[in-house]
C-alpha atoms as a PDB file:
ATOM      1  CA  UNK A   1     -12.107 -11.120  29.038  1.00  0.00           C
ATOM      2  CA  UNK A   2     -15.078  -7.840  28.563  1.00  0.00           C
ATOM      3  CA  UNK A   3     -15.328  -4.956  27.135  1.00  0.00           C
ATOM      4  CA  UNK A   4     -16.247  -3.253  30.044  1.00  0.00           C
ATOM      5  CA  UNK A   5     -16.720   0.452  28.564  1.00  0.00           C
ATOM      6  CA  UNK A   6     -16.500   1.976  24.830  1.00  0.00           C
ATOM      7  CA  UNK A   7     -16.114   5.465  23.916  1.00  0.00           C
ATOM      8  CA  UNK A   8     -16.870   6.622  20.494  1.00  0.00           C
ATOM      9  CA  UNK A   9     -16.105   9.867  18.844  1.00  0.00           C
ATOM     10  CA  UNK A  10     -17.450  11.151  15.407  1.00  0.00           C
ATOM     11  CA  UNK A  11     -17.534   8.043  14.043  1.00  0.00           C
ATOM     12  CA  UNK A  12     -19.967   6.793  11.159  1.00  0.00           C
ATOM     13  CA  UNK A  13     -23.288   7.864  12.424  1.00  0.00           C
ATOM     14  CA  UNK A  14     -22.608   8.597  16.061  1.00  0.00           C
ATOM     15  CA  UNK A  15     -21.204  11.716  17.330  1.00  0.00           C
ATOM     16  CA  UNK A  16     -20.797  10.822  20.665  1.00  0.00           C
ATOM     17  CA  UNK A  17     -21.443   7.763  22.623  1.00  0.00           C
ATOM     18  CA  UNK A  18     -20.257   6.269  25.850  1.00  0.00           C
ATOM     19  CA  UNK A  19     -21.686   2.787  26.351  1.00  0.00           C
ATOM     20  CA  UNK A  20     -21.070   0.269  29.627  1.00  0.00           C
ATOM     21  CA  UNK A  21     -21.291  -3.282  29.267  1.00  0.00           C
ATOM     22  CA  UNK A  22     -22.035  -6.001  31.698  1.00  0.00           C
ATOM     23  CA  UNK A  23     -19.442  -8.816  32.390  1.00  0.00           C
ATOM     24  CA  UNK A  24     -22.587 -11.314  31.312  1.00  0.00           C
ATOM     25  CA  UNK A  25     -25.377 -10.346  28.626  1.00  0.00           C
ATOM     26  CA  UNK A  26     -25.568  -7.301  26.538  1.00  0.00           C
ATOM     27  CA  UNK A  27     -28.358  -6.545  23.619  1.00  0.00           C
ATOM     28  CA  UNK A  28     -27.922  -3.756  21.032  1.00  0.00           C
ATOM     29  CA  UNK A  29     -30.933  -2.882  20.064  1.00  0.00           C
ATOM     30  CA  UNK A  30     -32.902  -0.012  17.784  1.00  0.00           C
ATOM     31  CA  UNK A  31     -34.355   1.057  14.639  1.00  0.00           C
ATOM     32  CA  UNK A  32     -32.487   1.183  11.419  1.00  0.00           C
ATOM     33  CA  UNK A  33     -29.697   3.196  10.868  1.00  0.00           C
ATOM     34  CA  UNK A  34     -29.001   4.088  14.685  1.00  0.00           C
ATOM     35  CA  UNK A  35     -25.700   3.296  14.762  1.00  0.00           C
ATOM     36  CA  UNK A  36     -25.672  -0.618  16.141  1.00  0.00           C
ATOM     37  CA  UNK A  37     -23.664  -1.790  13.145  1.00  0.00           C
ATOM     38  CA  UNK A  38     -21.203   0.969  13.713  1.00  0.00           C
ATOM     39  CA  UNK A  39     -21.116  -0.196  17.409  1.00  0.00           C
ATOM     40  CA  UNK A  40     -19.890  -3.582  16.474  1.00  0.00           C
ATOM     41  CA  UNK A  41     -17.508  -1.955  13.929  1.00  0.00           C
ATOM     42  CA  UNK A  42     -15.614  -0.086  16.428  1.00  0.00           C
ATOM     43  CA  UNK A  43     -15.503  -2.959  18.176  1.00  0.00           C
ATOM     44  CA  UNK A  44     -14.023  -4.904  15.791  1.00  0.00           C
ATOM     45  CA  UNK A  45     -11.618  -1.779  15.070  1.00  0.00           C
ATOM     46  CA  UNK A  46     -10.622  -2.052  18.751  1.00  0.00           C
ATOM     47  CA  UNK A  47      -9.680  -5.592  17.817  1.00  0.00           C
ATOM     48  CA  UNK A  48      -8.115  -6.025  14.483  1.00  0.00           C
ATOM     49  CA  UNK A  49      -7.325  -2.153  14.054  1.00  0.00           C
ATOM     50  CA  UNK A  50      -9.360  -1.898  10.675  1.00  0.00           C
ATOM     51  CA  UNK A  51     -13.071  -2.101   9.753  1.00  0.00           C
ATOM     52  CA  UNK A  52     -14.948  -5.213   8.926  1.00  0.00           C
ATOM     53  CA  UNK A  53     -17.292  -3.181   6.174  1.00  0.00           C
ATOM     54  CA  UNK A  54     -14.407  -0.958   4.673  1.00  0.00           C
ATOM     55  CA  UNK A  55     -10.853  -0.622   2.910  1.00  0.00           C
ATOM     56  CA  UNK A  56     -10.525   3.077   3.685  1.00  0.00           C
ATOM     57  CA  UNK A  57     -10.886   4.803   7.105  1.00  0.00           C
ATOM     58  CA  UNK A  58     -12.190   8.234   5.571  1.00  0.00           C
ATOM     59  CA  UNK A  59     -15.459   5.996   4.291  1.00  0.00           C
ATOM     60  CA  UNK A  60     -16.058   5.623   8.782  1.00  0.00           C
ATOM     61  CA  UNK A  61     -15.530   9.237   9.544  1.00  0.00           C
ATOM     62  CA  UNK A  62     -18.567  10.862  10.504  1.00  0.00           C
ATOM     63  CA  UNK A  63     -19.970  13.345   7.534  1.00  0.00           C
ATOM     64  CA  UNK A  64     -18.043  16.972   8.038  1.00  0.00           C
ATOM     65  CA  UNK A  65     -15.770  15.628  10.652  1.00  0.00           C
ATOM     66  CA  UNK A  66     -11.787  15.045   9.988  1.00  0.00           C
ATOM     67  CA  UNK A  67     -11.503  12.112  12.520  1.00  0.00           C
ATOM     68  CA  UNK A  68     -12.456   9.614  14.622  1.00  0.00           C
ATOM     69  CA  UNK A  69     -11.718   8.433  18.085  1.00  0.00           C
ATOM     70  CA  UNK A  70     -12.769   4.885  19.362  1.00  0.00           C
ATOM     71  CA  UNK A  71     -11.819   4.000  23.166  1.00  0.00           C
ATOM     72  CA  UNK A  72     -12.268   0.524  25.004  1.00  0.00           C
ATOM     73  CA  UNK A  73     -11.696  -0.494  28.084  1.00  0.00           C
ATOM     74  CA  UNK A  74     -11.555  -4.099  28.823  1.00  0.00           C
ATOM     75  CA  UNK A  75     -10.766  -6.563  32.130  1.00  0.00           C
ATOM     76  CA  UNK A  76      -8.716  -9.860  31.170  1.00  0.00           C
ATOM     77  CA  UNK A  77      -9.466 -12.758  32.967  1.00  0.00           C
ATOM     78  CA  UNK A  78      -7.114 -12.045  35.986  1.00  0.00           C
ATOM     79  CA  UNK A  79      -9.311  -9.164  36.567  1.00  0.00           C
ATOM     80  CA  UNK A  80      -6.549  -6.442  35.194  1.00  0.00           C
ATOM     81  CA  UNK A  81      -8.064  -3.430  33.410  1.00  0.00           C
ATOM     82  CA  UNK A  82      -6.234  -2.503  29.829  1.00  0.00           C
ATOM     83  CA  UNK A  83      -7.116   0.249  27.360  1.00  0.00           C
ATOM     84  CA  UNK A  84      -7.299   0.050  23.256  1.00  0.00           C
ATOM     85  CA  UNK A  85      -7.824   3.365  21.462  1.00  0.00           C
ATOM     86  CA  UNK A  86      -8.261   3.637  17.825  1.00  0.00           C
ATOM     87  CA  UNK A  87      -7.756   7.448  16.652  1.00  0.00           C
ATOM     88  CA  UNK A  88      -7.992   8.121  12.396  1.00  0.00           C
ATOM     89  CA  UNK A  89      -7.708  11.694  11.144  1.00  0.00           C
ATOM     90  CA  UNK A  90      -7.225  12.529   7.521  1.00  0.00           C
ATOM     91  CA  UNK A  91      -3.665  14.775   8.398  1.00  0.00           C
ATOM     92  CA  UNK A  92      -2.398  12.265  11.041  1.00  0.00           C
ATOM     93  CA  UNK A  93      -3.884   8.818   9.515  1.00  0.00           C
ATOM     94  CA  UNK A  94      -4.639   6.078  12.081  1.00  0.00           C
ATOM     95  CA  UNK A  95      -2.846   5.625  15.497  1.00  0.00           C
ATOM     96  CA  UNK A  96      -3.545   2.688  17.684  1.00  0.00           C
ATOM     97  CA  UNK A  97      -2.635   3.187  21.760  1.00  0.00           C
ATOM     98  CA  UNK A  98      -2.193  -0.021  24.129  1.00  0.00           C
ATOM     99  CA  UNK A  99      -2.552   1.841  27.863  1.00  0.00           C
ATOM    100  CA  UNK A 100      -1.869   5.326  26.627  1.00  0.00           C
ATOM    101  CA  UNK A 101       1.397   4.133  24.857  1.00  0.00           C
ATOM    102  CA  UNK A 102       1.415   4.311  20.942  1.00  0.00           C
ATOM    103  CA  UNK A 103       1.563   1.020  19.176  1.00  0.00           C
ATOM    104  CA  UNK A 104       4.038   1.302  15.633  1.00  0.00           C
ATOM    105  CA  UNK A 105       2.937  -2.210  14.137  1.00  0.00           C
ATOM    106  CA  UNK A 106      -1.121  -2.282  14.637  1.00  0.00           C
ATOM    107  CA  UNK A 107       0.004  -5.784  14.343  1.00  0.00           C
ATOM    108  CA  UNK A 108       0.983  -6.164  17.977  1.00  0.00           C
ATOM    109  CA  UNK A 109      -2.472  -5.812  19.265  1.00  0.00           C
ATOM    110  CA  UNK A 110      -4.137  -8.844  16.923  1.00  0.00           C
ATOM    111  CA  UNK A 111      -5.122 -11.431  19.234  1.00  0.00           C
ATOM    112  CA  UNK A 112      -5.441  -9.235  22.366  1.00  0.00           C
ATOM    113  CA  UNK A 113      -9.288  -9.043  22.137  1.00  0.00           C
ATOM    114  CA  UNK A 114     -10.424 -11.789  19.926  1.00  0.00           C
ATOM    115  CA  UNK A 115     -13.555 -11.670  18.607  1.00  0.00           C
ATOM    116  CA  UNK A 116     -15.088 -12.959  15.454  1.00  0.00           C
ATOM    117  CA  UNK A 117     -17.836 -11.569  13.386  1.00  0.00           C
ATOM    118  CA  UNK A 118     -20.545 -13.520  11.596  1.00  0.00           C
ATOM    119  CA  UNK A 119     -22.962 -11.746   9.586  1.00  0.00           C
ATOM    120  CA  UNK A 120     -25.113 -12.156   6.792  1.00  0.00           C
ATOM    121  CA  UNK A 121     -22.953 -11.413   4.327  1.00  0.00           C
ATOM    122  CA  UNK A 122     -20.571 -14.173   5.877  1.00  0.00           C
ATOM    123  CA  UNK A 123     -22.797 -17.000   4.271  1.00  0.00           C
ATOM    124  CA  UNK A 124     -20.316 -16.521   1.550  1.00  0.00           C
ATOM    125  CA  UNK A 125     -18.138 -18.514   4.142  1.00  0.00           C
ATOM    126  CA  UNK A 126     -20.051 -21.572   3.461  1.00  0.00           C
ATOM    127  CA  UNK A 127     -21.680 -20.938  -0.139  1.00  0.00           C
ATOM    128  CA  UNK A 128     -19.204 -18.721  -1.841  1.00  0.00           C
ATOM    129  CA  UNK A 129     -15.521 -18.872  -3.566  1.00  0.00           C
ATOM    130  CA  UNK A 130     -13.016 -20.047  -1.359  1.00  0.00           C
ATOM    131  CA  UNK A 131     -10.729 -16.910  -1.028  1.00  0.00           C
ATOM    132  CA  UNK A 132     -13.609 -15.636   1.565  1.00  0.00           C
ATOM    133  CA  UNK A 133     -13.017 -18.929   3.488  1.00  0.00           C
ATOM    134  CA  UNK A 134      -9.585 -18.108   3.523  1.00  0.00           C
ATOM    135  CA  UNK A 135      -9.921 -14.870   4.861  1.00  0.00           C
ATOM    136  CA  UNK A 136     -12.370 -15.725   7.520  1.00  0.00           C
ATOM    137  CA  UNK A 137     -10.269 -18.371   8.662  1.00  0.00           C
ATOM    138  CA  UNK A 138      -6.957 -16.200   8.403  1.00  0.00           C
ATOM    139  CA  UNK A 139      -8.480 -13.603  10.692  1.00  0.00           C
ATOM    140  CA  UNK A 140      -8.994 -15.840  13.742  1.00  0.00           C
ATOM    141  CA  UNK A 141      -5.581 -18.082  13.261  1.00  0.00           C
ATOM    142  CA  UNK A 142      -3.971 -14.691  13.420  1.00  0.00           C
ATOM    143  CA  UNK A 143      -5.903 -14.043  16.933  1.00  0.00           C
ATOM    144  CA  UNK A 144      -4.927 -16.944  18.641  1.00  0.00           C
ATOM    145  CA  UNK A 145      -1.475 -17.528  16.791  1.00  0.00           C
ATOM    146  CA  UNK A 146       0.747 -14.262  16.294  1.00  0.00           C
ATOM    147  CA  UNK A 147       3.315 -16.671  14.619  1.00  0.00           C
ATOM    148  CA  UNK A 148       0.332 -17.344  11.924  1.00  0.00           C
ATOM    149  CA  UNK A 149      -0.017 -13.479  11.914  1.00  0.00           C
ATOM    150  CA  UNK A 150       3.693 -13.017  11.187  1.00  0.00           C
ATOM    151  CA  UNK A 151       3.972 -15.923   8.580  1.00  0.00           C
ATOM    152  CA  UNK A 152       0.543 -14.753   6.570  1.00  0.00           C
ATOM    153  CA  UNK A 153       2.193 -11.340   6.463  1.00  0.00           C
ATOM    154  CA  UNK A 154       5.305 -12.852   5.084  1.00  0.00           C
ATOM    155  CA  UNK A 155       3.604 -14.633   2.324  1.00  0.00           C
ATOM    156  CA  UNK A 156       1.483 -12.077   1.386  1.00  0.00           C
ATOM    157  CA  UNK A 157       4.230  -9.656   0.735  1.00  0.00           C
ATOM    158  CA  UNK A 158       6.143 -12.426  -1.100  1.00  0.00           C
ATOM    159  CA  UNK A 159       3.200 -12.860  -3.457  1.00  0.00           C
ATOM    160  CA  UNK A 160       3.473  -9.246  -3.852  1.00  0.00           C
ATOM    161  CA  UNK A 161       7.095  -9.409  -4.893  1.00  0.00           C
ATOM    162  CA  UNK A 162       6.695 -12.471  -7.148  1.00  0.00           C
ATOM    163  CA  UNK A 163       3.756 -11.274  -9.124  1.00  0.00           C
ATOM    164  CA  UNK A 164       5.696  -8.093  -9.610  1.00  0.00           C
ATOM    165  CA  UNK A 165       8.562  -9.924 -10.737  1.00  0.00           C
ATOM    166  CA  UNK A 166       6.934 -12.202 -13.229  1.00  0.00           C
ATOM    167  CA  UNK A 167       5.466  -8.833 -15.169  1.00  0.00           C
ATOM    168  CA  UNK A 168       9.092  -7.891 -14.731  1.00  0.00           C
ATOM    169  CA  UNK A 169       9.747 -11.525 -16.479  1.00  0.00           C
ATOM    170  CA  UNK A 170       6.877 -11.004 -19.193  1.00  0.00           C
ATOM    171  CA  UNK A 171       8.409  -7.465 -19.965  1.00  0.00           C
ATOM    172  CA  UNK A 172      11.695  -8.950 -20.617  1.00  0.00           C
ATOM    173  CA  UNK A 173      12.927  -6.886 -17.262  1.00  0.00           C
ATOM    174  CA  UNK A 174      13.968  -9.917 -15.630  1.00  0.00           C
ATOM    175  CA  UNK A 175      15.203 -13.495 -15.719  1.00  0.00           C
ATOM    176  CA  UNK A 176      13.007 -16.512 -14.709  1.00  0.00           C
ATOM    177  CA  UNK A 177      16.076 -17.772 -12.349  1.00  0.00           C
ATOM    178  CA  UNK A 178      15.346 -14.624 -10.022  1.00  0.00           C
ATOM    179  CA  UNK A 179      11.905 -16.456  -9.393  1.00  0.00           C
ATOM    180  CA  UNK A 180      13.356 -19.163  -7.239  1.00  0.00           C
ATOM    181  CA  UNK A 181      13.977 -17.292  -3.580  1.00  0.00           C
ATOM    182  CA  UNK A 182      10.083 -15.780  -3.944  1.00  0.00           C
ATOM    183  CA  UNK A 183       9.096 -19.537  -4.533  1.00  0.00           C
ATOM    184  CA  UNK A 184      10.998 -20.866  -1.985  1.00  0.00           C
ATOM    185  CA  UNK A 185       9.870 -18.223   0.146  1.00  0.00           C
ATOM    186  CA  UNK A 186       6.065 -18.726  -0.676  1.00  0.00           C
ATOM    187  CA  UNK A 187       6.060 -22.655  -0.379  1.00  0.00           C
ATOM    188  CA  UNK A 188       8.280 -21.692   3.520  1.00  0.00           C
ATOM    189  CA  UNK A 189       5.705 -19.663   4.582  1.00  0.00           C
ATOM    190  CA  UNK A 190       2.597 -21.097   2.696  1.00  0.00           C
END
């Protein structure tokens, strides 16, 4: 599979950019603070719906513009051409669009363009706490397993719930019994 063309719209530093890229070899290439980083991070948004440098959409919206637009068209391996569109504005939030139909659980398009990302700051993966391992790791097993994807969300959420509920226990708002589905959940789906 290529990314065969990407559209970008008001996004970062780039107002407007169409870029083709060959099936083989492809260099990005200029001076600092052109816009190659942002490349990638559309990319990357085209893949895994969110950005690789930020929590918060509004922080990749170009300065005095209320949203973004990222488009990519890609060719599988069969040869079949499939679109990925990425549109974020500040009254409609972020919308993600699989061949012109909208997708509900940005979810659903993990795995369909896997890439992975190594960059500087990713020495942490080797030299640094082991949560960033984690994370690394967790992003590719959720693009080539969705049942990964499905189970990390799971856990996640029942972490969530259990931390919640042992303030609850601390405040005297709950009992410790009502602990034992969240554990049981967490060690299922750890």
């Amino acid at each position: 599979m290529f990314l065969s063309k990407l559209c970008i719209q008001s996004f970062r530093n780039i107002d407007s950019i169409e870029i083709c890229f060959d099936k083989q070899l492809n260099i990005i290439y200029g001076e600092n603070a052109q816009g190659k980083t942002s490349i990638l991070e559309a990319i990357y948004y085209l893949a895994l719906t969110k950005s690789f440098r930020a929590n918060n959409e509004v922080i990749a919206l170009k300065y005095n513009q209320d949203f973004f637009d990222i488009e990519g068209e890609f060719i599988n391996d069969e040869g079949s051409e499939f679109r990925i569109r990425v549109y974020y504005s500040q009254k409609e939030n972020k919308h993600i669009f699989y061949n012109e139909n909208q997708i509900r659980k940005f979810s659903e398009i993990v795995g369909i363009v896997p890439v992975i990302l190594l960059s500087l700051e990713d020495l942490d993966i080797s030299y640094g706490i082991p949560a960033k391992r984690r994370r690394f790791l967790d992003i590719l097993l959720s693009q080539v397993n969705p049942l990964y994807l499905q189970a990390l969300q799971i856990y996640k959420r029942s972490l969530q719930n259990r931390n919640k509920l042992l303030k609850d226990i601390k405040d005297g708002q709950a009992s410790p019994e009502a602990l034992f589905p969240w554990n049981k959940q967490l060690c299922e789906y750890g």
